[in-house]
C-alpha atoms as a PDB file:
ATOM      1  CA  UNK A   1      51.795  26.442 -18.218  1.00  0.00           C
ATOM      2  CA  UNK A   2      52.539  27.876 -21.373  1.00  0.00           C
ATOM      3  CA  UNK A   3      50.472  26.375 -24.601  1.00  0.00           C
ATOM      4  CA  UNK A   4      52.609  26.752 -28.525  1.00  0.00           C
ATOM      5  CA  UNK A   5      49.777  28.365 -30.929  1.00  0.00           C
ATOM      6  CA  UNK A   6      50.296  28.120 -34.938  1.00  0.00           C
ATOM      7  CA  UNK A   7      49.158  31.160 -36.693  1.00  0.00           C
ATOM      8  CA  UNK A   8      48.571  30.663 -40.303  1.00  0.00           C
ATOM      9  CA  UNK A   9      48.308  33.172 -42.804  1.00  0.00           C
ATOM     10  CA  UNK A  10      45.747  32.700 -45.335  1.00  0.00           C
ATOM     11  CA  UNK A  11      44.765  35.191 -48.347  1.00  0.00           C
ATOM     12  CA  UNK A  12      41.282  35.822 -48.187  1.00  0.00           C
ATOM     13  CA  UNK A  13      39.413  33.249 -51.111  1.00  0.00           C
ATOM     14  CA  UNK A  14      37.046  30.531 -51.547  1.00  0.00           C
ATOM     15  CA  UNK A  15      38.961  27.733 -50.007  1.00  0.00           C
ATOM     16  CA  UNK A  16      42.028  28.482 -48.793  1.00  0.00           C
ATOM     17  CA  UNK A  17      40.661  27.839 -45.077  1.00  0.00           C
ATOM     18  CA  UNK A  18      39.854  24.444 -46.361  1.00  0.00           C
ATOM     19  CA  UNK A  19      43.297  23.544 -47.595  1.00  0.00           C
ATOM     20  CA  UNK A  20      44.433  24.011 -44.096  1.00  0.00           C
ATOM     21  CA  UNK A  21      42.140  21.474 -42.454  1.00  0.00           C
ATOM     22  CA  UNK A  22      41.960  18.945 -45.635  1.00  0.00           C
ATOM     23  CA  UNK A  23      46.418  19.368 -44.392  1.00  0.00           C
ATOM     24  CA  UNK A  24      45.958  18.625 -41.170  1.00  0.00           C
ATOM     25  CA  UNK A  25      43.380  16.234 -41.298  1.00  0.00           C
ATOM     26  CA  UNK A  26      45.449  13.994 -43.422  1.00  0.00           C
ATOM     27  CA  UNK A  27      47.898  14.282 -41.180  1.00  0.00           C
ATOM     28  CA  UNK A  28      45.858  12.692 -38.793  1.00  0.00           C
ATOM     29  CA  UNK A  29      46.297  16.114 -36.631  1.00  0.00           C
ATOM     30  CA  UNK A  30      43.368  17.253 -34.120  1.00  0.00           C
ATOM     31  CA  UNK A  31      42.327  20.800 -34.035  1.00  0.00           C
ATOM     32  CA  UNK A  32      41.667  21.396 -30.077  1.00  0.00           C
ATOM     33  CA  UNK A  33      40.944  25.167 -30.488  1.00  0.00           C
ATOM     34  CA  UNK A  34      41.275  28.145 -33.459  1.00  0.00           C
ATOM     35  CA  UNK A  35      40.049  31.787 -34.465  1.00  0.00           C
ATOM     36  CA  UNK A  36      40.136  33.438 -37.457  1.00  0.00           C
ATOM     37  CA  UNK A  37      40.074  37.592 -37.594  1.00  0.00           C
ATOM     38  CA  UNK A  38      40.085  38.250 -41.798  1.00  0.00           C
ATOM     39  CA  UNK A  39      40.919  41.581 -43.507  1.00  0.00           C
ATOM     40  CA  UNK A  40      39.765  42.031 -47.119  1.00  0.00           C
ATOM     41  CA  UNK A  41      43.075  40.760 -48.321  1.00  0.00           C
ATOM     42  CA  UNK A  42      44.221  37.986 -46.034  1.00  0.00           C
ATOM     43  CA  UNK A  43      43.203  36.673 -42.591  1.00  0.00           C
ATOM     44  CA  UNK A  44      45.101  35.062 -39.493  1.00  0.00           C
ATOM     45  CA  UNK A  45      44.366  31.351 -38.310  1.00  0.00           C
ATOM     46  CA  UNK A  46      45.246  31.019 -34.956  1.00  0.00           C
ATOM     47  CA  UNK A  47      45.070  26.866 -34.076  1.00  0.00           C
ATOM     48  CA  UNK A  48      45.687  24.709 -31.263  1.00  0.00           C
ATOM     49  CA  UNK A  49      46.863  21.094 -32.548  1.00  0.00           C
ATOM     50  CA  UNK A  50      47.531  17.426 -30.828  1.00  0.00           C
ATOM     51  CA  UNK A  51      51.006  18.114 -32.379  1.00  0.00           C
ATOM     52  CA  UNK A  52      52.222  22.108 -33.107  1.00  0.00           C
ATOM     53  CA  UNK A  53      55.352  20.668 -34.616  1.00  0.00           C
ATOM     54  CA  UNK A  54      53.848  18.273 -36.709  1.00  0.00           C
ATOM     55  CA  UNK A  55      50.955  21.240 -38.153  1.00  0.00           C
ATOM     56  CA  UNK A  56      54.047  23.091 -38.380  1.00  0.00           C
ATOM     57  CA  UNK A  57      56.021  21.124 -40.907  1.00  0.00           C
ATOM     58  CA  UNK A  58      52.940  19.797 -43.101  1.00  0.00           C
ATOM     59  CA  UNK A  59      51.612  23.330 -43.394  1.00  0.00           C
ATOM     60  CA  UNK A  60      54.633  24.668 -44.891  1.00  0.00           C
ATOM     61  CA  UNK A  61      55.346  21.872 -46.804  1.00  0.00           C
ATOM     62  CA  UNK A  62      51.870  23.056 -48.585  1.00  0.00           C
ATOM     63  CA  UNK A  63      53.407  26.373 -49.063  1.00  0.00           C
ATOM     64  CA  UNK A  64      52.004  28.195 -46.599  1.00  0.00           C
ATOM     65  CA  UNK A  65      53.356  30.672 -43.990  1.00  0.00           C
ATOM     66  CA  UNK A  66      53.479  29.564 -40.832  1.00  0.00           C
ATOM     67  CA  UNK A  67      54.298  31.431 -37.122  1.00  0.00           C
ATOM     68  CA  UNK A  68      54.542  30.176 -33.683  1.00  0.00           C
ATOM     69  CA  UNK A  69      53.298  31.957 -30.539  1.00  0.00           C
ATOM     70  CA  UNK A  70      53.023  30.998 -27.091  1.00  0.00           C
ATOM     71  CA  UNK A  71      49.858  31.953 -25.552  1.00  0.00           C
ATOM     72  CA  UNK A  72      47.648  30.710 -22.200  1.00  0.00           C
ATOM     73  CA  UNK A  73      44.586  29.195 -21.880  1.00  0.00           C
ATOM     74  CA  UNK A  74      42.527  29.543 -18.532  1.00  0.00           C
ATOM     75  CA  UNK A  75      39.687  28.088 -17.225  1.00  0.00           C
ATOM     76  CA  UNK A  76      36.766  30.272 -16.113  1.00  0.00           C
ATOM     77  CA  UNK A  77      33.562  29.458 -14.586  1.00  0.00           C
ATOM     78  CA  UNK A  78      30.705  29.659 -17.399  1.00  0.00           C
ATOM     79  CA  UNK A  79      28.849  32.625 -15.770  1.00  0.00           C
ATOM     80  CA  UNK A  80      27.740  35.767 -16.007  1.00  0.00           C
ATOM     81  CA  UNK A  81      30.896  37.806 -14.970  1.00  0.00           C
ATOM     82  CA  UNK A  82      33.318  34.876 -15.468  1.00  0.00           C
ATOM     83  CA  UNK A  83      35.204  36.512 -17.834  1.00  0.00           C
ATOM     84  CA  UNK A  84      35.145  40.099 -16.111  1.00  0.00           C
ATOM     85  CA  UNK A  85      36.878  38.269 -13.089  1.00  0.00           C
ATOM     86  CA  UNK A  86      39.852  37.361 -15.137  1.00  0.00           C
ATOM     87  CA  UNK A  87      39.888  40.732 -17.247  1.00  0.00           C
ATOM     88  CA  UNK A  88      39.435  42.782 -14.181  1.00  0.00           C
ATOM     89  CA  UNK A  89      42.535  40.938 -12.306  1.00  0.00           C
ATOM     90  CA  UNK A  90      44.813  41.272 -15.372  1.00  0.00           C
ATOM     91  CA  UNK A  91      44.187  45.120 -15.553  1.00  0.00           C
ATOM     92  CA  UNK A  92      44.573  45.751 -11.831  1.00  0.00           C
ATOM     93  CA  UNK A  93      47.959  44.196 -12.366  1.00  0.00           C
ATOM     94  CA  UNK A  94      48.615  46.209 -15.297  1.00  0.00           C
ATOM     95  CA  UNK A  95      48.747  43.205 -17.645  1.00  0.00           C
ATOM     96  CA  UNK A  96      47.478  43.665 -21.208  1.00  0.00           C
ATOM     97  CA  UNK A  97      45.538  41.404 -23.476  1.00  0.00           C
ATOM     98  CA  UNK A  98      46.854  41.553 -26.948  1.00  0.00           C
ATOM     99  CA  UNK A  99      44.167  38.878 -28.034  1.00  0.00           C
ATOM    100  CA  UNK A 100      41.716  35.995 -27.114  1.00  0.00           C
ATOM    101  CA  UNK A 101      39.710  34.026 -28.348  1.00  0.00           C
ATOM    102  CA  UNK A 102      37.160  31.304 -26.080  1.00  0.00           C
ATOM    103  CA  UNK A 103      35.591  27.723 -26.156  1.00  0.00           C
ATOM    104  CA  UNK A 104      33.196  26.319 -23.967  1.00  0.00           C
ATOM    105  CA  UNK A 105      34.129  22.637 -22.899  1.00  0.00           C
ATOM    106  CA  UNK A 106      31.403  20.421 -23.971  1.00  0.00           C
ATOM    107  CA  UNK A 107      29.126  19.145 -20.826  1.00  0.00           C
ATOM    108  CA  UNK A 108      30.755  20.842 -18.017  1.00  0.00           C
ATOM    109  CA  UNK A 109      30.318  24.257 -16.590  1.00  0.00           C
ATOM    110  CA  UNK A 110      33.586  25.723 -17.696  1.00  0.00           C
ATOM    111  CA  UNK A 111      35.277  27.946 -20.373  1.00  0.00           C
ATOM    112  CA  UNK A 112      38.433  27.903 -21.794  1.00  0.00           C
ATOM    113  CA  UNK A 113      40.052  31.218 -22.896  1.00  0.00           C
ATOM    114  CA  UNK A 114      43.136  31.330 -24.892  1.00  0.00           C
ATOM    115  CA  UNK A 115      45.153  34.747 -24.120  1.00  0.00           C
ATOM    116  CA  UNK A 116      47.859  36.034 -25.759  1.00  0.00           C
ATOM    117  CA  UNK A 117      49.779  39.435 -23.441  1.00  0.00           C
ATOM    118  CA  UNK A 118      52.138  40.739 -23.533  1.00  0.00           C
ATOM    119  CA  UNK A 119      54.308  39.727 -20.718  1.00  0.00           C
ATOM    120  CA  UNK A 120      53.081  35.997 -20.531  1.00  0.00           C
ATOM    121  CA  UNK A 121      55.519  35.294 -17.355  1.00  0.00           C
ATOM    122  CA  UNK A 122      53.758  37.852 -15.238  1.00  0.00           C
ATOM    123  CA  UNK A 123      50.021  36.929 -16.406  1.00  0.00           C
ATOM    124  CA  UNK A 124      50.939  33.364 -14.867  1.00  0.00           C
ATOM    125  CA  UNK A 125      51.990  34.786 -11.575  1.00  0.00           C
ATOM    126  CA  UNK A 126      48.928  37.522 -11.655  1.00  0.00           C
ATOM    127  CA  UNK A 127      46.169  34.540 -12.534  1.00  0.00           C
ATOM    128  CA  UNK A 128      47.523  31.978 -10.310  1.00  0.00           C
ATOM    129  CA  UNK A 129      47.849  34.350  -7.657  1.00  0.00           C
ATOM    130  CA  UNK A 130      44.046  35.448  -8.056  1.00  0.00           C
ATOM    131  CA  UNK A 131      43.400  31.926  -7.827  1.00  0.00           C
ATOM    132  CA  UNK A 132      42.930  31.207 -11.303  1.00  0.00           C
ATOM    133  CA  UNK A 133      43.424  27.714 -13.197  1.00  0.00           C
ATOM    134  CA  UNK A 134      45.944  27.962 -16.030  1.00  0.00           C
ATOM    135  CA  UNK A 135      46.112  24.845 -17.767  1.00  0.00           C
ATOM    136  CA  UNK A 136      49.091  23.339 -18.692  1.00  0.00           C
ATOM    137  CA  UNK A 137      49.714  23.069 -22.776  1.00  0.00           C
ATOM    138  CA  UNK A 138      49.737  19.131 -22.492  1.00  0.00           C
ATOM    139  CA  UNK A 139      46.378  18.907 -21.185  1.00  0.00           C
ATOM    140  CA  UNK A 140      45.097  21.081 -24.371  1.00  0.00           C
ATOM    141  CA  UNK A 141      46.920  19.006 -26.914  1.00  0.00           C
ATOM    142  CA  UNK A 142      45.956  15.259 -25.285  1.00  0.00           C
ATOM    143  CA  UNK A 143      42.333  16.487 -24.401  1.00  0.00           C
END
């Protein structure tokens, strides 16, 4: 159920964010999912990749500094209150949210949220539980 994340630090100029994709794309890797939250100084790229391992290796190989996380992604009706569903489940069961970002899936009438708590093994239980669908890493990377 889990899904691998790389986060990518990136100082904050003209460009850098395109040295990451021009990497990956020549790589032949496929972005399925990222955010970006910037300071003045530097900024975070958080990516889902066809192949985290892969990203991984060719990123720092272009000198740049490279984490792994493991995060969730669950799918949520695209509604009004969709996301409130989820949110309000996670904080009845005294789960927090360190961060998320969202994607709608093109031509259907879902959303995709990518979570990142702090006690990943109990958000599982809590979402599936509510009745939530938390979709396996594999379906993420292979689309």
């Amino acid at each position: 159920m889990k899904v691998e994340q790389i986060s990518v630090f990136l100082e904050n100029k003209a460009g850098r964010l395109a040295e990451v994709t021009n990497a990956l794309a020549d790589a032949g890797i496929n972005l399925r999912a990222l955010s970006l939250a910037d300071t003045s100084d530097f900024g975070i790229l958080r990516l889902i990749v066809a192949d985290h391992e892969k990203a991984k290796q060719v990123l720092k190989d272009k000198g740049f500094t490279v984490g792994r996380t493991t995060v969730l992604a669950v799918e949520v009706p695209d509604k009004p209150g969709g996301l409130n569903d989820i949110l309000q489940t996670l904080s009845d069961n005294k789960v927090n949210v360190e961060y998320m970002y969202a994607y709608v899936q093109p031509g259907g009438n879902s959303a995709v949220l990518i979570f990142r708590f702090d006690r990943t093994d109990q958000a599982i239980e809590v979402l599936q539980q509510g009745g939530f669908n938390v979709i396996p890493g594999e379906k993420l990377y292979n689309g």
